[in-house]
C-alpha atoms as a PDB file:
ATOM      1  CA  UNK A   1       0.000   0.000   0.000  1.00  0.00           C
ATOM      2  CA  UNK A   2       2.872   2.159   1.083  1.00  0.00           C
ATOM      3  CA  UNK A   3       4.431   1.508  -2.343  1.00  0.00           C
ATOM      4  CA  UNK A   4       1.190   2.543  -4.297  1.00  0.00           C
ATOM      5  CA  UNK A   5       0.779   5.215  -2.323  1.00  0.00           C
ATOM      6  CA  UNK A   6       4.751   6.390  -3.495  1.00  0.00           C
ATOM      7  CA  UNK A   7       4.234   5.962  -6.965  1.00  0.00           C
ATOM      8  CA  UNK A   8       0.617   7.979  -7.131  1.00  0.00           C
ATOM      9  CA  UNK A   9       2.749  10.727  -5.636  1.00  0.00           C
ATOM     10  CA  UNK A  10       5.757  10.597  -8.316  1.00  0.00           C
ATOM     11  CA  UNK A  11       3.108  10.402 -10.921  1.00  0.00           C
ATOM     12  CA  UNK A  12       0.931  13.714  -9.501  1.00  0.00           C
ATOM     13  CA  UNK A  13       4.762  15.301  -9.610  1.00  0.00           C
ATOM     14  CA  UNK A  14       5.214  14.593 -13.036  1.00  0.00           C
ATOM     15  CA  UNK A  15       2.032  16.419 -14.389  1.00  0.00           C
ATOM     16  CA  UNK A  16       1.522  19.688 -15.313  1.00  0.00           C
ATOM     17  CA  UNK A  17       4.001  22.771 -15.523  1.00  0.00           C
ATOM     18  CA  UNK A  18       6.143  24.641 -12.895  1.00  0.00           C
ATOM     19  CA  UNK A  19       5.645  28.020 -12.272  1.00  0.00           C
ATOM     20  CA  UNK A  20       9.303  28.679 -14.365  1.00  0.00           C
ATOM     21  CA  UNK A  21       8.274  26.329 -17.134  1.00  0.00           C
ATOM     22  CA  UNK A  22       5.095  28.586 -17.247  1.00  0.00           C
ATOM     23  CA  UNK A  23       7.330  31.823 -17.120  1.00  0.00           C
ATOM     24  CA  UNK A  24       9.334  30.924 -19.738  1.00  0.00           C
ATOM     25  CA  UNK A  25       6.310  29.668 -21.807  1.00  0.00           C
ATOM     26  CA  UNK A  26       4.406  32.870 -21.472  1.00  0.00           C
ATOM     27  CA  UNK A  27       7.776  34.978 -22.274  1.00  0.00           C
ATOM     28  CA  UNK A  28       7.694  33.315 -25.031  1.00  0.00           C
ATOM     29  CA  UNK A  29       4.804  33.810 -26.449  1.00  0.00           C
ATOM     30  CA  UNK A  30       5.103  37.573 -26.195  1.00  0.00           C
ATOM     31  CA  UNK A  31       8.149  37.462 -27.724  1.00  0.00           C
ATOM     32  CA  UNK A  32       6.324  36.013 -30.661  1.00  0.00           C
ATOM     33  CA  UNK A  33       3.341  38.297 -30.449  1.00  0.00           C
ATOM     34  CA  UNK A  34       5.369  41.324 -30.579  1.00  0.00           C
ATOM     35  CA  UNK A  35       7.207  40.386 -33.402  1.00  0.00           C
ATOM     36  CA  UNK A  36       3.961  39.117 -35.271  1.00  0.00           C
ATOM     37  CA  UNK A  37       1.811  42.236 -34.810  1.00  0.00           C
ATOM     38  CA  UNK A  38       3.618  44.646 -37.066  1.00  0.00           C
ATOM     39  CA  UNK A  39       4.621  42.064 -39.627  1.00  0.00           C
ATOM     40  CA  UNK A  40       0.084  41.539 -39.384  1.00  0.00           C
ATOM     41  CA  UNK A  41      -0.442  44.826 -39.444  1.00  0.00           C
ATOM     42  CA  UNK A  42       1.273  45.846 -42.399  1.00  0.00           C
ATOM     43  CA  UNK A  43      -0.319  42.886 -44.297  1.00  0.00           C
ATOM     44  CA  UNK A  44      -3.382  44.151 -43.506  1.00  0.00           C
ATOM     45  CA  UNK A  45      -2.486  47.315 -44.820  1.00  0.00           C
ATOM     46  CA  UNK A  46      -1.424  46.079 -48.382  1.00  0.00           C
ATOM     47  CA  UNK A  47      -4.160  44.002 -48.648  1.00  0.00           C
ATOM     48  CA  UNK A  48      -6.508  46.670 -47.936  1.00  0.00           C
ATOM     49  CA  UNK A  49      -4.915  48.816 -50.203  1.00  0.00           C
ATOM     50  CA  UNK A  50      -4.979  46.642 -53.106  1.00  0.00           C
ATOM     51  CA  UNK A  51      -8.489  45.627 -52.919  1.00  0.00           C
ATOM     52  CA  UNK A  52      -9.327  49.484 -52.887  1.00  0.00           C
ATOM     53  CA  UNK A  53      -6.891  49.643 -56.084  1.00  0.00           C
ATOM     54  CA  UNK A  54      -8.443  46.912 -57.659  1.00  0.00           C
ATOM     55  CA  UNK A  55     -11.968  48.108 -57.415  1.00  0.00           C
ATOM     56  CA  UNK A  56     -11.313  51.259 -59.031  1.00  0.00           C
ATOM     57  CA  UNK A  57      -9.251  50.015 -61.697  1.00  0.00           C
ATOM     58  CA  UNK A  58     -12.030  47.505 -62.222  1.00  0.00           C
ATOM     59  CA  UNK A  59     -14.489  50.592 -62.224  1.00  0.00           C
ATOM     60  CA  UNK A  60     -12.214  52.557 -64.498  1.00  0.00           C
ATOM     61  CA  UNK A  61     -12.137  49.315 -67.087  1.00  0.00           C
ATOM     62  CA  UNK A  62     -16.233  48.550 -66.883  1.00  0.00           C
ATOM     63  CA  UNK A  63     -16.721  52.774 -67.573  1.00  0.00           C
ATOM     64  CA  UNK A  64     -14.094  52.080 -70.574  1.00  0.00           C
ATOM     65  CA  UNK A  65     -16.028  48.903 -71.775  1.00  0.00           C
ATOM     66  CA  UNK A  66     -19.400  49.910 -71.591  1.00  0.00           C
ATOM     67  CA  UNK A  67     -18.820  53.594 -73.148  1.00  0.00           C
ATOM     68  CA  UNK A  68     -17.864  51.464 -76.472  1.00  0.00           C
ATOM     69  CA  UNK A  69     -20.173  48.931 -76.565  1.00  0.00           C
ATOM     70  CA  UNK A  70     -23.087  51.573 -75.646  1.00  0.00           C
ATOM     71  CA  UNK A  71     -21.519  54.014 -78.287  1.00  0.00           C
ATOM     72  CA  UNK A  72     -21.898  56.747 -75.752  1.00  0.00           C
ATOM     73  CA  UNK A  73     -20.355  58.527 -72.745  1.00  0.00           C
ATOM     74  CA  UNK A  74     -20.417  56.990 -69.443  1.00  0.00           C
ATOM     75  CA  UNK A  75     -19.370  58.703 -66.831  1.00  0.00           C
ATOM     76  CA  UNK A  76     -17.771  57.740 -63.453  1.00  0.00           C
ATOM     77  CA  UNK A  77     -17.981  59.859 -60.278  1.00  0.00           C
ATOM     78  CA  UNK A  78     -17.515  60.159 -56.659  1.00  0.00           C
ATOM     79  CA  UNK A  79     -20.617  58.901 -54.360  1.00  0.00           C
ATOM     80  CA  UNK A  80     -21.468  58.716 -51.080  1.00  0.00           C
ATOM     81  CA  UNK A  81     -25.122  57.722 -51.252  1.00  0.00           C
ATOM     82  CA  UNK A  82     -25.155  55.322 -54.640  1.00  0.00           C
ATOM     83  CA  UNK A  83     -27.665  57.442 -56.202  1.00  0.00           C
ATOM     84  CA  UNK A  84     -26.152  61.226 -56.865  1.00  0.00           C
ATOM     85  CA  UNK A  85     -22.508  62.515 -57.577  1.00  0.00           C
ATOM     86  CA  UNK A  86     -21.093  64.326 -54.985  1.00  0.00           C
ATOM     87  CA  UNK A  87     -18.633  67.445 -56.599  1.00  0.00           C
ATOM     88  CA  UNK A  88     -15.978  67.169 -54.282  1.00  0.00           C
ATOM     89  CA  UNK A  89     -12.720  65.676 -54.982  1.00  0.00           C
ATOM     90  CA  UNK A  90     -12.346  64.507 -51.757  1.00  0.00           C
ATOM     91  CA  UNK A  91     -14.959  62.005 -51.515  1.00  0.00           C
ATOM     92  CA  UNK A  92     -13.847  59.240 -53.746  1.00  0.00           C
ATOM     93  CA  UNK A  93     -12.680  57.745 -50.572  1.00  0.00           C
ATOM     94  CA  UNK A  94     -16.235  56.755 -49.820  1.00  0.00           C
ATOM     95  CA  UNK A  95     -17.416  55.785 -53.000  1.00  0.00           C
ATOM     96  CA  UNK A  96     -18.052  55.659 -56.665  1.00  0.00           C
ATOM     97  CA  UNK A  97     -20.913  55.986 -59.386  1.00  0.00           C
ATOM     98  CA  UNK A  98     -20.981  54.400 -63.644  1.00  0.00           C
ATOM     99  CA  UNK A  99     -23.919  55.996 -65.283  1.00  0.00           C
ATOM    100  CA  UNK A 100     -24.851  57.112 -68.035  1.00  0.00           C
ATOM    101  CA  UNK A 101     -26.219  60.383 -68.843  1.00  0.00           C
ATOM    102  CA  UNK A 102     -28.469  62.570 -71.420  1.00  0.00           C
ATOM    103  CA  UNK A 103     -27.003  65.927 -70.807  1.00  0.00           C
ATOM    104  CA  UNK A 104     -23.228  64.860 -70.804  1.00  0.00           C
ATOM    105  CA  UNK A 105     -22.252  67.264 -73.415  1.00  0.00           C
ATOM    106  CA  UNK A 106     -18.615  68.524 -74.438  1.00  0.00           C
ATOM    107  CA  UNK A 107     -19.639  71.755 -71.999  1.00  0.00           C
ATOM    108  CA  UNK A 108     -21.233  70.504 -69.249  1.00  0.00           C
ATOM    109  CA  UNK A 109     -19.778  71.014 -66.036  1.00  0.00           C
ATOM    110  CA  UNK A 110     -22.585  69.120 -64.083  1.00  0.00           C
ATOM    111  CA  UNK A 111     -24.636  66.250 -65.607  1.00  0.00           C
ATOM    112  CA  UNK A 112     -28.345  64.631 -64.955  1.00  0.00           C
ATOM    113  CA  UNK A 113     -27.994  60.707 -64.651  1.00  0.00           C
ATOM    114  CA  UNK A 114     -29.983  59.001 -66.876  1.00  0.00           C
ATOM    115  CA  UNK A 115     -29.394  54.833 -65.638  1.00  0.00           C
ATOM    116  CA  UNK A 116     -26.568  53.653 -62.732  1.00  0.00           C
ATOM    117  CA  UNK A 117     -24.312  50.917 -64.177  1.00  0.00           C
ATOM    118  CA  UNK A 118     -22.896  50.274 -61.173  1.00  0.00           C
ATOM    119  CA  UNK A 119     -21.521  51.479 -57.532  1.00  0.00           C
ATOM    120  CA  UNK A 120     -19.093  50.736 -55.642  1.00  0.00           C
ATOM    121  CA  UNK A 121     -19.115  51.524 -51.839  1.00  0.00           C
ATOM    122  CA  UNK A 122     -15.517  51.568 -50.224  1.00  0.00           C
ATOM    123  CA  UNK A 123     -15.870  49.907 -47.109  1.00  0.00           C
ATOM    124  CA  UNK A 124     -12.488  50.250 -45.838  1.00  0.00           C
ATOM    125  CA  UNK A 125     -11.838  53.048 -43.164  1.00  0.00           C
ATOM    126  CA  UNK A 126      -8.895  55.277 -44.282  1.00  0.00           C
ATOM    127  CA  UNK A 127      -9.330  54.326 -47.802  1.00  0.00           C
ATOM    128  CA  UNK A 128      -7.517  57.704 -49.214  1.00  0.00           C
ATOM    129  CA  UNK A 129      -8.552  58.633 -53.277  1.00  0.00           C
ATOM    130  CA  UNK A 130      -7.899  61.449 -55.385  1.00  0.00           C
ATOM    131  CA  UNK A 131      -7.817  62.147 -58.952  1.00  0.00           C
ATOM    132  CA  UNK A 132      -5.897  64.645 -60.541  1.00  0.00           C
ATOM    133  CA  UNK A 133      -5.309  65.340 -64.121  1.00  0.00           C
ATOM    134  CA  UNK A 134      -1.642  65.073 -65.403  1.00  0.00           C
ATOM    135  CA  UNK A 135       0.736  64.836 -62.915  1.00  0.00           C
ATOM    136  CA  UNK A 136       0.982  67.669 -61.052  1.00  0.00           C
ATOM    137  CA  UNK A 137      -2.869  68.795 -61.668  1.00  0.00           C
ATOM    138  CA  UNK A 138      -6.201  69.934 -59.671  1.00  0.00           C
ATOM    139  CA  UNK A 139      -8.218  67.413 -57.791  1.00  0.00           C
ATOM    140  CA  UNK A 140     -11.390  65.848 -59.491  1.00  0.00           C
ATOM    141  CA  UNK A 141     -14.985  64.528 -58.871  1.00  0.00           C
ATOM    142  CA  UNK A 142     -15.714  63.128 -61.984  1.00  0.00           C
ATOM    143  CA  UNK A 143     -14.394  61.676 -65.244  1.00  0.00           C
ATOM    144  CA  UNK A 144     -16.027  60.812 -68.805  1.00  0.00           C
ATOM    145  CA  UNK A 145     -15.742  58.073 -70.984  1.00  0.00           C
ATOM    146  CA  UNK A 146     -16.270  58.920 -74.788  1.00  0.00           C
ATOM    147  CA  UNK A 147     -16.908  55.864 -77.528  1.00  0.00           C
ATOM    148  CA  UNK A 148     -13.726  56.312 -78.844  1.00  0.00           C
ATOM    149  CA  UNK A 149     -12.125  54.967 -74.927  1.00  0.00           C
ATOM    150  CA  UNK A 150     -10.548  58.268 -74.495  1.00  0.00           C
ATOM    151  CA  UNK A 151     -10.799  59.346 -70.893  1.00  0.00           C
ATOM    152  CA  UNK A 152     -11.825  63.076 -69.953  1.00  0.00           C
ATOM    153  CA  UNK A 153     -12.297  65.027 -66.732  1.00  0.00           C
ATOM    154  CA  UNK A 154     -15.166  66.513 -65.921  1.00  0.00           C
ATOM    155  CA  UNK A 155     -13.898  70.316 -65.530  1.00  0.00           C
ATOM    156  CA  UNK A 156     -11.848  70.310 -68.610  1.00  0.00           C
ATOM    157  CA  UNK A 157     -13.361  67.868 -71.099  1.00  0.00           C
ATOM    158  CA  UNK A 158     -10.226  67.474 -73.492  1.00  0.00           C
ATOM    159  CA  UNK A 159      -8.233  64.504 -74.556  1.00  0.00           C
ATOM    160  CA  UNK A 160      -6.006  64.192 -71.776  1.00  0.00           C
ATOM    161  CA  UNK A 161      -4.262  61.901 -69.706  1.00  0.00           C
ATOM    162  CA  UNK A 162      -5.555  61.518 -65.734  1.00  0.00           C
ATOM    163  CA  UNK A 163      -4.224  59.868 -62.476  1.00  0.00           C
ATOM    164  CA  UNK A 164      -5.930  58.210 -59.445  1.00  0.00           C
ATOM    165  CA  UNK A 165      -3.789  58.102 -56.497  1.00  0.00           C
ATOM    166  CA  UNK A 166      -4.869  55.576 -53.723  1.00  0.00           C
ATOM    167  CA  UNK A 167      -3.557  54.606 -50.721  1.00  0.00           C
ATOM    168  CA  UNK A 168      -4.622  53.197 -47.061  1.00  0.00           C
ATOM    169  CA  UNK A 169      -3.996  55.756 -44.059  1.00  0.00           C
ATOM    170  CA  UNK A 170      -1.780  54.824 -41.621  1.00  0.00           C
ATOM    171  CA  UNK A 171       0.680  53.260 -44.739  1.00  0.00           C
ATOM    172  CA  UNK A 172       3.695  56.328 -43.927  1.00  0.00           C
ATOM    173  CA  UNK A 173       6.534  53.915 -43.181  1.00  0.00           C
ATOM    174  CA  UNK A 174       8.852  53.904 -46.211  1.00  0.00           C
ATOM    175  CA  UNK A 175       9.152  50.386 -45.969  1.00  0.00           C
ATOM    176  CA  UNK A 176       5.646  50.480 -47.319  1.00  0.00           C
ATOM    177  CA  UNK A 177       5.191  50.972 -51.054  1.00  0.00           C
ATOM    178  CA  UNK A 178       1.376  50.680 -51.597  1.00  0.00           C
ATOM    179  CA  UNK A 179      -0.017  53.819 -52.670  1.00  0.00           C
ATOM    180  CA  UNK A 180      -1.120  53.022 -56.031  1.00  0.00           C
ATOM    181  CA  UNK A 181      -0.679  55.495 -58.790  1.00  0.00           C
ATOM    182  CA  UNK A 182      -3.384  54.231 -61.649  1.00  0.00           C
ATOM    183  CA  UNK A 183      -2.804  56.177 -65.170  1.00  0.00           C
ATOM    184  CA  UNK A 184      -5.464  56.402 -67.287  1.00  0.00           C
ATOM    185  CA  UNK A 185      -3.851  57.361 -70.910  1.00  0.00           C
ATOM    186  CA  UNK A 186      -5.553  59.598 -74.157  1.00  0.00           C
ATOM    187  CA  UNK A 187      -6.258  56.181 -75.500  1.00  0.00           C
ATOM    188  CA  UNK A 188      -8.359  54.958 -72.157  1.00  0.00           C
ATOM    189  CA  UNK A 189      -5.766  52.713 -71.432  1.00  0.00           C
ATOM    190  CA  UNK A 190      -4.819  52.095 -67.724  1.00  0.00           C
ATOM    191  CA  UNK A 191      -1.131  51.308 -66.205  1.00  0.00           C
ATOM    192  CA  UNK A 192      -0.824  50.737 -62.495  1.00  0.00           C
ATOM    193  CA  UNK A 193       2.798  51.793 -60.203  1.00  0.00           C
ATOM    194  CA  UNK A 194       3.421  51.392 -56.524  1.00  0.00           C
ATOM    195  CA  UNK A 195       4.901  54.541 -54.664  1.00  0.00           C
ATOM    196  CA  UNK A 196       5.807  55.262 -50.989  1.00  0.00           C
ATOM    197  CA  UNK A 197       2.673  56.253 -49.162  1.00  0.00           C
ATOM    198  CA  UNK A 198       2.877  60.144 -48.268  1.00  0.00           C
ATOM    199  CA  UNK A 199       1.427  61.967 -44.946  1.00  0.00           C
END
């Protein structure tokens, strides 16, 4: 009995962790979790920023598409509601509208929708878009599509090439490249660099 008794102790000795093994385990662990985070965050961060990247481009493409197979212009602008254009250059980061419209003449500044092709919604907080004409040039709401795939901007309505600039706030470490610099050329074609995000 005396025996049995020796052994169950031995054996309830054996199980389970020390208090140092359990120091050393939880050291550990945040050892790993602070080297994890950043290396998570800044995942996150590209991914977000080229799913915001990829939804415009995939906007500017389906504005391109439809402009030529509708043979007429179809216009893309920023949103925040789905259902009007908002003329600020600042909110693209919410949002964008493909329509169609009646009054989209060479001189109009401001244009009635006629039928929504599509909208996109930009779900991701700190989404940061702006379009600017050339590469120096003033912000813009809203660009046109003719037949012919040449893109225009809504203020100027010439032949002329434009640039969305999109990036994910939060992105300023130079180790970062993920703003996305998205071209659209006089021939409506689209070409897509990676820059150092900027404050």
């Amino acid at each position: 009995m005396l025996v049995n008794n020796q052994c169950l102790l031995k054996m309830n000795r054996n199980q389970g962790f020390s208090l140092i093994e359990l120091i050393i385990a939880i050291a550990i662990m945040a050892i790993l979790v602070t080297v994890a985070i950043p290396g998570f965050k800044s995942t996150l961060l590209k991914m977000n920023a080229s799913s915001v990247a990829d939804a415009l481009i995939a906007s500017l493409n389906f504005s391109r598409s439809e402009s030529i197979k509708r043979n007429e212009r179809v216009l893309m602008c920023a949103s925040l509601d789905g259902a009007t254009c908002v003329a600020s250059a600042t909110n693209w980061n919410s949002g964008w509208l493909v329509y169609t419209s009646a009054s989209a003449s060479a001189s109009a500044t401001v244009s009635t929708i006629s039928t929504i092709l599509r909208y996109k919604k930009i779900d991701h907080q700190g989404a940061e878009i702006r379009l600017k004409k050339g590469n120096a040039g003033k912000d813009d709401h809203k660009v046109v599509f003719k037949p012919t795939s040449v893109g225009l901007l809504s203020t100027a309505f010439t032949a002329t090439n434009f640039i969305f600039y999109t990036q994910i706030s939060g992105c300023h470490s130079p180790l970062l490249a993920i703003k996305r610099k998205i071209k659209v050329a006089l021939s409506g074609g689209i070409t897509v660099s990676t820059q150092a995000c900027t404050q």
